[in-house]
Protein backbone atom coordinates (compact mmCIF):
# COMPACT_ATOMS: atom_id res chain seq x y z
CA UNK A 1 28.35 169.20 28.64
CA UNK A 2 31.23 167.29 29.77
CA UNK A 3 32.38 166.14 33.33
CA UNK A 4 35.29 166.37 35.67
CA UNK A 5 36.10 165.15 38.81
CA UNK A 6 38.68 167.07 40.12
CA UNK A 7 41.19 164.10 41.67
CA UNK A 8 44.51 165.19 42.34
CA UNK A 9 46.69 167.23 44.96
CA UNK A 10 49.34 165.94 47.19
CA UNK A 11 46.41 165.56 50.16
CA UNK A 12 48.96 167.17 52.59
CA UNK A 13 46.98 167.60 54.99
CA UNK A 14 45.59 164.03 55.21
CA UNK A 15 48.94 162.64 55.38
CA UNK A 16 49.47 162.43 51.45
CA UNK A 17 46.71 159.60 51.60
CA UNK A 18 44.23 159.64 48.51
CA UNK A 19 41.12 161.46 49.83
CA UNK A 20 38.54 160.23 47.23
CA UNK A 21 39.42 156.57 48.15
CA UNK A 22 38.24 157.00 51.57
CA UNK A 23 34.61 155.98 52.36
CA UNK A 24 32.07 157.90 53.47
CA UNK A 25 28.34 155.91 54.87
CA UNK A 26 30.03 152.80 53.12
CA UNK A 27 30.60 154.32 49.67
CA UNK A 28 34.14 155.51 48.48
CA UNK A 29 33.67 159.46 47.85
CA UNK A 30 34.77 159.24 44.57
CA UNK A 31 32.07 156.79 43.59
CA UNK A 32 29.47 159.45 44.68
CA UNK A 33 31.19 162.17 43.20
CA UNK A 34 31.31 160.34 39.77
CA UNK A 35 28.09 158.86 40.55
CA UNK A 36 26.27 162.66 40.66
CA UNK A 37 28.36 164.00 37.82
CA UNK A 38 27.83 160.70 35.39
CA UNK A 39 24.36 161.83 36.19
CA UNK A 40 24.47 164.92 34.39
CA UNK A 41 27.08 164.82 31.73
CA UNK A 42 29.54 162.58 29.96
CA UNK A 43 32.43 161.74 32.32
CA UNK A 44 35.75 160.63 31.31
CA UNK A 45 39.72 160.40 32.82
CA UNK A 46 42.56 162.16 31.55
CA UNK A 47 45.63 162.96 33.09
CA UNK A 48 46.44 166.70 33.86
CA UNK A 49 47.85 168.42 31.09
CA UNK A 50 49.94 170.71 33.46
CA UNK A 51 50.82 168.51 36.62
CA UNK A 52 51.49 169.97 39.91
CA UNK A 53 49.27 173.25 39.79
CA UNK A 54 46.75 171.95 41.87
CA UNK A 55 42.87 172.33 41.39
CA UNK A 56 43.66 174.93 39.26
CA UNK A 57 45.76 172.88 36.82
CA UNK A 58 42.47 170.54 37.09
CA UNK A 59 40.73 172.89 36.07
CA UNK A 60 42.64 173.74 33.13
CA UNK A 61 43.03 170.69 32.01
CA UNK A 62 39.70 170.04 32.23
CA UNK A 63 38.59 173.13 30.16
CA UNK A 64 40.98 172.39 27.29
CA UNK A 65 39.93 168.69 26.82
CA UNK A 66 37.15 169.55 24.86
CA UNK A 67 35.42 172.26 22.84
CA UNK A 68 32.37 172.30 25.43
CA UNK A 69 31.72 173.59 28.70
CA UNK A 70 32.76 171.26 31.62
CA UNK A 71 31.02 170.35 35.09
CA UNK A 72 33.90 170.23 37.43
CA UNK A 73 33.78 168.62 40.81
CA UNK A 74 36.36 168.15 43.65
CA UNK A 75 36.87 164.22 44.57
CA UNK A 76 36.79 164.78 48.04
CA UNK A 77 33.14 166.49 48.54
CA UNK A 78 30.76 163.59 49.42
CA UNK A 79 27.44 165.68 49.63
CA UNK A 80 27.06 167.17 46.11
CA UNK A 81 23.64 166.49 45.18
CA UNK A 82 22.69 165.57 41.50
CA UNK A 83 19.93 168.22 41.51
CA UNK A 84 22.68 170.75 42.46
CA UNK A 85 24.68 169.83 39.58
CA UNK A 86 21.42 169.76 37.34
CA UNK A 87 21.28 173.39 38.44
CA UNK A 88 24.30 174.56 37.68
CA UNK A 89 24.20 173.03 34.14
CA UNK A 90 21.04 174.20 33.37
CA UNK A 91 22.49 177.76 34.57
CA UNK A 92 25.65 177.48 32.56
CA UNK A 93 23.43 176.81 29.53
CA UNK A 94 21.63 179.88 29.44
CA UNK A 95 22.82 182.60 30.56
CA UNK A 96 25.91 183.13 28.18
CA UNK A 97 28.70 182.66 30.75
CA UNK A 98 32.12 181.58 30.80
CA UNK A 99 31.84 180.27 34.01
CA UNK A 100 29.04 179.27 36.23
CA UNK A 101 29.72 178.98 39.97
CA UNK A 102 27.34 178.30 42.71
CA UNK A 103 27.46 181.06 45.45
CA UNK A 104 28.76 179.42 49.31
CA UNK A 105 28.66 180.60 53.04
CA UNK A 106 32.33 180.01 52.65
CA UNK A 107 35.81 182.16 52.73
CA UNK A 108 35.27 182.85 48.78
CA UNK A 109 31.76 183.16 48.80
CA UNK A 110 31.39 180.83 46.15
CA UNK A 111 32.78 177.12 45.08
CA UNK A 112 35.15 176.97 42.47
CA UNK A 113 35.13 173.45 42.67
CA UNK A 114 31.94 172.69 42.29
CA UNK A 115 31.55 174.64 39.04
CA UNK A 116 30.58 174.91 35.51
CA UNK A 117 33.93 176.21 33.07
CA UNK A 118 33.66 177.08 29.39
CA UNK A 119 36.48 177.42 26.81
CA UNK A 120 37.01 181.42 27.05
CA UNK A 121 38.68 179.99 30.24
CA UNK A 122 41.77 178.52 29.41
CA UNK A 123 43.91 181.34 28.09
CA UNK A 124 42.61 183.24 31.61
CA UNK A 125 43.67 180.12 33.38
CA UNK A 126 46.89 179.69 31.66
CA UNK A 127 47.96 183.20 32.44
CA UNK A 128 47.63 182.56 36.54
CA UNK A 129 49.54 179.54 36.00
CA UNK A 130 52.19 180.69 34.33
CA UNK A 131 52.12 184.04 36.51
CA UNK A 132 52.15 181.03 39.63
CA UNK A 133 48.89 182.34 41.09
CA UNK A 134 47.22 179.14 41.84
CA UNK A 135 43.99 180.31 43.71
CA UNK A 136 41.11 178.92 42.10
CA UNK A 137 39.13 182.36 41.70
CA UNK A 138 42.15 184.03 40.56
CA UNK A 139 40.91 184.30 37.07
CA UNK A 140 37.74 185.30 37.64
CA UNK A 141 38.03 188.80 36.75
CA UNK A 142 38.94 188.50 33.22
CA UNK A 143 35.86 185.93 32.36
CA UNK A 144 32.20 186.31 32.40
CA UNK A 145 31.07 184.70 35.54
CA UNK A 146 27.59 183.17 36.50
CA UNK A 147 26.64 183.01 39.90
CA UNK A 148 23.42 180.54 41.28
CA UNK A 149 22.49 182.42 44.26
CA UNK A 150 23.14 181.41 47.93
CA UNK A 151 19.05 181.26 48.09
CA UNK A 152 19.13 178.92 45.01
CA UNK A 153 21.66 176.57 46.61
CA UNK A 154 20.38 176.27 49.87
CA UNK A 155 16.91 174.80 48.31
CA UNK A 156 19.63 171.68 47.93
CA UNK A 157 20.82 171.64 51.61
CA UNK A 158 23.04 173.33 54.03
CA UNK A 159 25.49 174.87 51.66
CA UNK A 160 28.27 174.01 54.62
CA UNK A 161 27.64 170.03 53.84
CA UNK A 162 26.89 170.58 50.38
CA UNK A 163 30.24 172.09 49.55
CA UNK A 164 32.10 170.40 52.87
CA UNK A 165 35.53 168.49 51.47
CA UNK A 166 37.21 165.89 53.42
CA UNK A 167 40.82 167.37 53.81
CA UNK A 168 41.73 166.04 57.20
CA UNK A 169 40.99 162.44 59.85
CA UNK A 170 38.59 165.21 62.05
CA UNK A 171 36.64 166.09 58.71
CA UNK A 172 36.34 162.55 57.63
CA UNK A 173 34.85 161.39 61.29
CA UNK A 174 32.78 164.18 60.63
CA UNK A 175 31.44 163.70 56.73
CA UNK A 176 30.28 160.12 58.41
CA UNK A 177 28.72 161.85 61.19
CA UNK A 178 26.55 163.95 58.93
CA UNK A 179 26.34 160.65 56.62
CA UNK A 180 24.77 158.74 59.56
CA UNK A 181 22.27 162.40 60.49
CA UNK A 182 21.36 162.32 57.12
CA UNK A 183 20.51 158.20 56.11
């Protein structure tokens, strides 16, 4: 299994700054991010293959990097656990789906970046970005998705500060908040 973290954007609502530079409880989030994910698979850089699609076009370019299934992880969510992760590899692995997505409290319902992608997912991919349909569920329905349960994920934490992403200043005051609750 290979890794990703998901580092790109144009971070328009933070005022174009890099979010994954920022520090959260002293630590830049991108060092825990990669931290978690090193963890659990190989991790490596590589430029997007399709710039300027968003998390999407991350997560294309992740899936077409390699010939294996790929852990991909947003850059700007300081709480993913390494167990979480675990789980959703370990998931991925066995039950014979092309992708593997852990179920949220959020608008979705489940975390698309926080997820595990497998090759059937590229030509799916490809056809929402060339169609210009940039949500990152919006290929779902023509792949075999994987879902670890709401119940399953919660066993990790509070799936709201699990999944939470620093997009704005008010979300980064309050990622160190919950940094400072939690030690």
């Amino acid at each position: 299994m290979r890794g990703a973290v998901l580092a790109g954007g144009g971070a328009r609502r933070y005022g174009g700054l890099p979010k994954g530079l920022l520090t959260v409880g002293g630590g830049r989030i991108l060092d825990h991010v990669a931290g978690a994910v090193q963890t659990v698979t190989d991790l490596r850089t590589i430029p997007d293959s399709r710039p300027g699609f968003g998390s999407l076009g991350g997560i294309y370019t992740a899936v077409t990097a390699g010939p294996e299934p790929v852990l991909c992880v947003a850059w700007d969510m300081p709480f993913v656990p390494e167990a979480l992760l675990s789980a959703l590899v370990a998931g991925a692995a066995g039950g014979g789906y092309d992708a593997f997505l852990p179920e949220s409290s959020g608008r979705r319902g489940l975390e698309p970046l926080c997820a595990v992608y497998g090759p059937a997912c590229a030509p799916a991919i490809a056809r929402r970005l060339d169609s210009g349909d940039l949500q990152a569920i919006s290929f779902h329905a023509d792949v075999r998705v994987g879902i670890l349960s709401l119940a399953e994920v919660k066993a990790f934490g509070d799936p709201d500060e699990l999944f939470f992403n620093v997009n704005t200043p008010a979300d980064l005051a309050r990622a160190e908040a919950l940094s400072r609750r939690h030690g």
